[in-house]
N, C-alpha and C. Protein backbone atom coordinates (compact mmCIF):
# COMPACT_ATOMS: atom_id res chain seq x y z
N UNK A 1 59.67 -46.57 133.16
CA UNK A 1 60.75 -46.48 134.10
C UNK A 1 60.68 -45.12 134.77
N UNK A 2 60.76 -45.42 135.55
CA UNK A 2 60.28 -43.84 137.05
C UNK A 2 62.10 -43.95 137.78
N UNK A 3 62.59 -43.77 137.19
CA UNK A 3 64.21 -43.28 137.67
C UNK A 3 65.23 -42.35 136.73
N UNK A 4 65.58 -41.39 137.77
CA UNK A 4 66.11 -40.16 137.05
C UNK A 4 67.56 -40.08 137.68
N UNK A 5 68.37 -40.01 136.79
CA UNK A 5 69.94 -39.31 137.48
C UNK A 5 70.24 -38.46 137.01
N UNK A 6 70.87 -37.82 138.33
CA UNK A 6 71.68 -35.94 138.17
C UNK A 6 72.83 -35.98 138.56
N UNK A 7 74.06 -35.51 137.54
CA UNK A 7 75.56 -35.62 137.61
C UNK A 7 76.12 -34.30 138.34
N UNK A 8 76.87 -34.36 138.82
CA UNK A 8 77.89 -32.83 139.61
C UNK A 8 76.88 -33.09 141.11
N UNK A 9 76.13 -33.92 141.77
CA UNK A 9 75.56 -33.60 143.01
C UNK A 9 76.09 -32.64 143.86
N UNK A 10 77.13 -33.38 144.60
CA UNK A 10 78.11 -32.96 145.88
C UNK A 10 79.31 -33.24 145.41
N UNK A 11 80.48 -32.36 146.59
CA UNK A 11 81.36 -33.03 146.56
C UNK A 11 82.20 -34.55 146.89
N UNK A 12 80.92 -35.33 147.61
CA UNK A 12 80.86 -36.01 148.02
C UNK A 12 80.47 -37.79 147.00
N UNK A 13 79.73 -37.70 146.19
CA UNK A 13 79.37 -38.17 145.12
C UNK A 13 79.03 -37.09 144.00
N UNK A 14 78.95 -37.71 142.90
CA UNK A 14 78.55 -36.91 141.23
C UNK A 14 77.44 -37.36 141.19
N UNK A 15 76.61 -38.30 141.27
CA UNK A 15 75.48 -39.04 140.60
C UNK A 15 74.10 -38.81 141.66
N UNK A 16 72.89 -38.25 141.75
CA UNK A 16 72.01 -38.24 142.30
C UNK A 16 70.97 -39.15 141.40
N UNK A 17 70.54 -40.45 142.33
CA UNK A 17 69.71 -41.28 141.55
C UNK A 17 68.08 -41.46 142.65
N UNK A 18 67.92 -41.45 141.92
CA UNK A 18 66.32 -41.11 142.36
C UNK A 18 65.35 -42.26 141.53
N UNK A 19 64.67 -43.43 141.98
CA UNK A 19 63.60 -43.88 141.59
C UNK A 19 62.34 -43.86 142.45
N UNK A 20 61.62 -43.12 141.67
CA UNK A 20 60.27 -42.48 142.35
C UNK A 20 59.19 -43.65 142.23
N UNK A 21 59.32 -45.23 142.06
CA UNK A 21 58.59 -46.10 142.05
C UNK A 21 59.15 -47.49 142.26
N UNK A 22 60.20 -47.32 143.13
CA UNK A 22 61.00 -49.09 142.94
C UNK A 22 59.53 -49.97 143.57
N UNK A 23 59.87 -51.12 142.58
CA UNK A 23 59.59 -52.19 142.78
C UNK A 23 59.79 -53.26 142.20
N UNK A 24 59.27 -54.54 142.05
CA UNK A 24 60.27 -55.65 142.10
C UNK A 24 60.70 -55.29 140.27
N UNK A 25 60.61 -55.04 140.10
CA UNK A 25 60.91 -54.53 138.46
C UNK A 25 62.24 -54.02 138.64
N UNK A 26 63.53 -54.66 137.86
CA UNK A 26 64.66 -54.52 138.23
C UNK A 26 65.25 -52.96 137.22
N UNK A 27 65.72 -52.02 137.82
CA UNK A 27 66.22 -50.94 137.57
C UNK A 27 67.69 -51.30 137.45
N UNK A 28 68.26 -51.69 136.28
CA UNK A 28 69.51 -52.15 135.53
C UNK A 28 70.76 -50.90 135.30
N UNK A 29 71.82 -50.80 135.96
CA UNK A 29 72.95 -50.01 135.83
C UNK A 29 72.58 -48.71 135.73
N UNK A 30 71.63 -48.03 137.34
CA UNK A 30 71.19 -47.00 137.12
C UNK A 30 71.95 -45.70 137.46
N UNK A 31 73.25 -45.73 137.39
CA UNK A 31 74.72 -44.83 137.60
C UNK A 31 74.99 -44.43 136.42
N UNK A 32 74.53 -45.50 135.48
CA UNK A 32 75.32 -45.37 134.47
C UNK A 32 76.88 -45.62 134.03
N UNK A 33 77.19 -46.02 135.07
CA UNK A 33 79.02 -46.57 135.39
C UNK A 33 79.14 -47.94 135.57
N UNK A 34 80.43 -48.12 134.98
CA UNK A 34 80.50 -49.90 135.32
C UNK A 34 81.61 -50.28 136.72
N UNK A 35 81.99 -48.66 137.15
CA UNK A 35 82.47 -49.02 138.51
C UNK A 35 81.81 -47.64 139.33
N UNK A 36 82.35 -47.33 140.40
CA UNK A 36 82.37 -46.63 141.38
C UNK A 36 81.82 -46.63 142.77
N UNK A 37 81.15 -45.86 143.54
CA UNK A 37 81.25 -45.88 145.09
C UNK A 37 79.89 -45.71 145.09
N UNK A 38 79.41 -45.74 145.78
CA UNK A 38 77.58 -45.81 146.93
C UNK A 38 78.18 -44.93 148.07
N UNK A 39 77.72 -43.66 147.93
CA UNK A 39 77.36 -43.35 149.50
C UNK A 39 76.48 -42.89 150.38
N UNK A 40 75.56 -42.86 149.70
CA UNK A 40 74.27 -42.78 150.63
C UNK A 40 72.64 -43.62 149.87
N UNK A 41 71.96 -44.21 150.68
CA UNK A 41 70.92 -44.50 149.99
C UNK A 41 69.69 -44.23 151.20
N UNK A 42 68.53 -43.64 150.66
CA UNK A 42 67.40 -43.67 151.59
C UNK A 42 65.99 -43.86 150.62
N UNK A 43 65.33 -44.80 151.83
CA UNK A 43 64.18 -45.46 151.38
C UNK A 43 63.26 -45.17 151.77
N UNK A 44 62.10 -44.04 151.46
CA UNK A 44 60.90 -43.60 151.34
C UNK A 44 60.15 -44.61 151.80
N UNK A 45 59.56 -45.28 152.54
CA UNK A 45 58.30 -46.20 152.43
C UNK A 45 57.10 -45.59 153.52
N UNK A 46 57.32 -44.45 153.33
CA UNK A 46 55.61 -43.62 154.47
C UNK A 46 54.50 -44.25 153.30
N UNK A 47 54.54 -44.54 152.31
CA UNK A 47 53.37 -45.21 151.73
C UNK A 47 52.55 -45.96 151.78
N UNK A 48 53.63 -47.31 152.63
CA UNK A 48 53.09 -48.39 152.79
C UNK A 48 52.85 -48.77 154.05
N UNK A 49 52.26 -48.62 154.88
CA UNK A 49 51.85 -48.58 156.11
C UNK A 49 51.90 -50.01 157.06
N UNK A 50 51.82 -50.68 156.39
CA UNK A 50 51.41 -52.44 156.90
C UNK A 50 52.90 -53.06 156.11
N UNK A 51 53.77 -52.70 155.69
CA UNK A 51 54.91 -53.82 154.98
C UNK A 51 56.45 -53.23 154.95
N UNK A 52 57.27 -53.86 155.32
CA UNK A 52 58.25 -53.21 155.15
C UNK A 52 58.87 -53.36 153.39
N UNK A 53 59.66 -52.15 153.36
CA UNK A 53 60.55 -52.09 152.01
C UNK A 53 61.98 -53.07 152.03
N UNK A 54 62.39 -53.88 151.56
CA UNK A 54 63.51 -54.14 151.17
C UNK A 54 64.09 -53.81 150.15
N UNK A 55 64.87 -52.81 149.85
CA UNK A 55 65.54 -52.54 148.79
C UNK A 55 66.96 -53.30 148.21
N UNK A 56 67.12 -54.25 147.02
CA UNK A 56 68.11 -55.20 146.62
C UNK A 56 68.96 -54.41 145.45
N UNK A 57 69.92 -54.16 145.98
CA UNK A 57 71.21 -53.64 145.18
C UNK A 57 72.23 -54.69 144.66
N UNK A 58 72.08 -55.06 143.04
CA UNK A 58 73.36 -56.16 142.71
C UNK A 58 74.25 -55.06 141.72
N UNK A 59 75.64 -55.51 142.39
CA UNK A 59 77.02 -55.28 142.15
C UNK A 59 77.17 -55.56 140.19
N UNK A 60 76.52 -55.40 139.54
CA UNK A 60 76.19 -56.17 137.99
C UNK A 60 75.46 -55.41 137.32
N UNK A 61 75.44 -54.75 136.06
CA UNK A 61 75.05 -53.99 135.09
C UNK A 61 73.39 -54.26 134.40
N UNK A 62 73.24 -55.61 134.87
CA UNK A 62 71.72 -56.05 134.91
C UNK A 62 71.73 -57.05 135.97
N UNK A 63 70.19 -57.24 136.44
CA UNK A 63 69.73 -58.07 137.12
C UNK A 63 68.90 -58.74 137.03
N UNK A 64 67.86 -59.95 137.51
CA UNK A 64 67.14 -60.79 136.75
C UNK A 64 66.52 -61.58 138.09
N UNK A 65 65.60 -60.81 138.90
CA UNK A 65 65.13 -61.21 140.48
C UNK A 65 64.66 -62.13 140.36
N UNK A 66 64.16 -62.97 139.56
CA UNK A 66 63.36 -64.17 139.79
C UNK A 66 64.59 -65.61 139.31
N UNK A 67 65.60 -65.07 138.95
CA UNK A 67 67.11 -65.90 138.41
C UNK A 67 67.74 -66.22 139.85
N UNK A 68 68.06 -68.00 140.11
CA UNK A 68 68.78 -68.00 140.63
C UNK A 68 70.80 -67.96 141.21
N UNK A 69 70.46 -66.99 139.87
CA UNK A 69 72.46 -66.58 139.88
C UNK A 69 71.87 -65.11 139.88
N UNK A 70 71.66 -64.28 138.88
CA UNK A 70 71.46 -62.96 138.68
C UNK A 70 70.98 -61.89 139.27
N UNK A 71 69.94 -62.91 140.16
CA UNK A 71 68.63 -62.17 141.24
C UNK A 71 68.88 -62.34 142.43
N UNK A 72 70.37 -62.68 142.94
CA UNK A 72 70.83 -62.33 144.04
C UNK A 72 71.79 -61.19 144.71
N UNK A 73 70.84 -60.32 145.23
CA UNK A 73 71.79 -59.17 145.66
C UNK A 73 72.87 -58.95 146.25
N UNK A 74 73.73 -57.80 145.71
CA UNK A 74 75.27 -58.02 146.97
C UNK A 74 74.30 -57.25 148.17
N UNK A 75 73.76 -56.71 148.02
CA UNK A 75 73.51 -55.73 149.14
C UNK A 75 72.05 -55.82 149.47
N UNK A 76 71.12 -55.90 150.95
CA UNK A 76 70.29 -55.47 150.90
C UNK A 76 69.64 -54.87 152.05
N UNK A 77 68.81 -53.54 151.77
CA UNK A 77 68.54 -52.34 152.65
C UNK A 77 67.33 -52.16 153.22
N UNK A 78 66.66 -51.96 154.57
CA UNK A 78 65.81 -52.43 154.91
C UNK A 78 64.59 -51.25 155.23
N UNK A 79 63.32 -50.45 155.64
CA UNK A 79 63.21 -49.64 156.05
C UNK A 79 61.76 -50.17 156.24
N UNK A 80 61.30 -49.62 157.62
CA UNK A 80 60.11 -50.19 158.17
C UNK A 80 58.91 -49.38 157.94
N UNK A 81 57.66 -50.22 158.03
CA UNK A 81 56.32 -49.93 157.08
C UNK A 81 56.21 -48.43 157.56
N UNK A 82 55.48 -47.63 156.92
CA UNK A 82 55.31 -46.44 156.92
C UNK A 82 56.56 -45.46 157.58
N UNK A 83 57.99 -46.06 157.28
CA UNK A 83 59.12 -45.07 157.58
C UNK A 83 60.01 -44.93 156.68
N UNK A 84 61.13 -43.98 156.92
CA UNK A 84 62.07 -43.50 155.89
C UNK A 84 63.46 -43.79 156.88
N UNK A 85 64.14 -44.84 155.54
CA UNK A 85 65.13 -44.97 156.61
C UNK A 85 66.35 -44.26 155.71
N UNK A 86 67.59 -44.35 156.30
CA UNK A 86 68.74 -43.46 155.60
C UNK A 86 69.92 -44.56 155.72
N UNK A 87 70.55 -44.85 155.14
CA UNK A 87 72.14 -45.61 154.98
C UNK A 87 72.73 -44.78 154.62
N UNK A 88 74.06 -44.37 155.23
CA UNK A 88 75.14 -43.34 154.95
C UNK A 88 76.43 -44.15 155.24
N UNK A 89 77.42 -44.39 154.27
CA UNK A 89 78.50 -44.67 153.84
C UNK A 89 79.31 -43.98 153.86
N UNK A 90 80.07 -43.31 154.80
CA UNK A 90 81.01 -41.82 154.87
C UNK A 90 82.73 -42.11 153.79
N UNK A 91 82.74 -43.45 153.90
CA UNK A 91 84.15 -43.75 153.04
C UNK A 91 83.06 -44.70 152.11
N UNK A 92 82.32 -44.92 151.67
CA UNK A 92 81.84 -45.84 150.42
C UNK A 92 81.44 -46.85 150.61
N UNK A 93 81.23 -47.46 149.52
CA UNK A 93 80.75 -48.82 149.29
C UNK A 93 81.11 -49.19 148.21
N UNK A 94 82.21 -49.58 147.75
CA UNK A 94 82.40 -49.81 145.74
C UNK A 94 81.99 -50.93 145.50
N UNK A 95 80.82 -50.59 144.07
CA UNK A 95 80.89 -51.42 143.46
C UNK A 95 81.96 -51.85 141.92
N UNK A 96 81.53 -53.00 141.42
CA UNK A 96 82.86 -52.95 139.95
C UNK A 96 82.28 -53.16 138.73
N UNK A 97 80.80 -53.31 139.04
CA UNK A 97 80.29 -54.02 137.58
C UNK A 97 79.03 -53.39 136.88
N UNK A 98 78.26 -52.20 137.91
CA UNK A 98 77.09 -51.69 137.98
C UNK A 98 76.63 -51.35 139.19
N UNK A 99 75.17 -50.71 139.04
CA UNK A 99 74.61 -50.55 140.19
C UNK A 99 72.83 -50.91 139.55
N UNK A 100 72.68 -52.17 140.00
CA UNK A 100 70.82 -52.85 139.79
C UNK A 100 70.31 -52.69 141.09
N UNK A 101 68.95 -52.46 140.72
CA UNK A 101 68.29 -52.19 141.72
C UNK A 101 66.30 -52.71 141.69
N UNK A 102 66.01 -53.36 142.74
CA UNK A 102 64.97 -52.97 142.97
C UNK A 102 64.05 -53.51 144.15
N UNK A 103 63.00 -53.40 144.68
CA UNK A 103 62.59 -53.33 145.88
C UNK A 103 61.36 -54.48 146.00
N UNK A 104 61.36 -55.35 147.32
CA UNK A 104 60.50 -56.02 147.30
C UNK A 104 59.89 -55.85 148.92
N UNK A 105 58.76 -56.88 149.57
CA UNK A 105 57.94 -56.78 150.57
C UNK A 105 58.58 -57.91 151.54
N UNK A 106 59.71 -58.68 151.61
CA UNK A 106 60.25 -59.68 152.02
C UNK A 106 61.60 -59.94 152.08
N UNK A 107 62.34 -60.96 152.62
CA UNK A 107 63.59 -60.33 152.91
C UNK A 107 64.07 -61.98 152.89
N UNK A 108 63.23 -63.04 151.93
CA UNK A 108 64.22 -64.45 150.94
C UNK A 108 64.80 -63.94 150.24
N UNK A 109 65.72 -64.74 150.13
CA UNK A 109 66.57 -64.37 148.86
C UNK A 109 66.39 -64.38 147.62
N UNK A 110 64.94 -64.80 147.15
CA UNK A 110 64.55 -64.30 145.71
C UNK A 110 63.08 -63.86 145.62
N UNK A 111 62.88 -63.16 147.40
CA UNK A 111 61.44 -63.15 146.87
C UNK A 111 61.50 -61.68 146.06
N UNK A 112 60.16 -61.90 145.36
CA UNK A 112 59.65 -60.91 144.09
C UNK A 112 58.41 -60.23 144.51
N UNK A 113 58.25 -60.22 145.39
CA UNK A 113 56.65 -59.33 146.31
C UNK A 113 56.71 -57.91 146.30
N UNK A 114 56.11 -57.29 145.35
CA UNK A 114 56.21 -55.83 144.84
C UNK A 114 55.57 -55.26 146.02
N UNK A 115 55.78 -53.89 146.54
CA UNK A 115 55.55 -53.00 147.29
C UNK A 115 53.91 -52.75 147.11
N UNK A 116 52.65 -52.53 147.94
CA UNK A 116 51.50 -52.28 147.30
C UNK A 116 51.71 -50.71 146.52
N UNK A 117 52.44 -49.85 147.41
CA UNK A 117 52.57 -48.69 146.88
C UNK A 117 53.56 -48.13 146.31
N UNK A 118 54.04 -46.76 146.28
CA UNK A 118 55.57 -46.46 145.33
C UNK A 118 55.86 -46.30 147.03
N UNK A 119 57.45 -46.54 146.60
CA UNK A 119 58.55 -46.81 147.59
C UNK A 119 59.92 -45.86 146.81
N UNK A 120 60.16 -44.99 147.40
CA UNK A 120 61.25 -43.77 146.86
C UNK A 120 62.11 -43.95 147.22
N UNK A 121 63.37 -44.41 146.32
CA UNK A 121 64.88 -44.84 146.36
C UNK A 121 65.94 -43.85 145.96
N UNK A 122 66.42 -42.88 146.82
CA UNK A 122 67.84 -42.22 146.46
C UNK A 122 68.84 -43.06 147.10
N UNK A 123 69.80 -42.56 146.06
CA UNK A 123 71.20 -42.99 145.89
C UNK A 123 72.48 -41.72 145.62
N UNK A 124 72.89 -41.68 146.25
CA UNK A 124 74.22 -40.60 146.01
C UNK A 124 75.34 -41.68 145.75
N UNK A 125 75.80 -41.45 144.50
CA UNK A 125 77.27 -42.42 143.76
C UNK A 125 78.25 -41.43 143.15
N UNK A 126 79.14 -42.24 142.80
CA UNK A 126 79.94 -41.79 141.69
C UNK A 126 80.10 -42.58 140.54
């Protein structure tokens, strides 16, 4: 597991979450909280030159991408082949149950098409 969190960030969120390898490999309640806010997420993909990143965020303490109840995201974030995109949430995004995460090459609702390369996921929460 290639994901690290740092508490006290900003005043803005506490939680700096960082996975330095998403892919379809689901990164399970990586806040560490079973509630709070999303406010910023940006998606690294200068790696992958030919594919875009979709990054899948479920509202749920685990996730299960290839499940058709579990492996459907509340949220999902998009950023084009070899770019870095940014989502900024100035009043939030709450979730109530977790924060799962992880990233695929397609944008069905259960596809599982891993990134060829690492794809870098921050998250600023509380």
């Amino acid at each position: 597991m290639a994901v690290t969190s740092t508490s006290a960030v900003t005043a803005l969120g506490t939680n700096l979450i960082v996975d330095f390898d998403a892919d379809n490999a689901e990164e399970n309640n990586v806040t560490g909280n079973s509630s709070g806010t999303i406010f910023l997420i940006q998606i690294d993909n200068t790696a992958n030159s030919s594919t875009g990143a979709y990054v899948r965020i479920r509202d749920d303490s685990s996730a299960d991408n290839t499940n058709n109840t579990t492996g459907v995201p509340t949220w999902i974030f998009y950023a084009a082949p070899g770019a870095t995109a940014r989502y900024v949430m100035p009043f939030g995004t709450e979730y109530s149950a977790g924060v799962s995460l992880w990233c695929t090459t397609g944008n069905a609702a259960n596809n599982d098409d891993p990134p060829a390369n690492a794809v870098v996921v921050k998250l600023i929460a509380s």
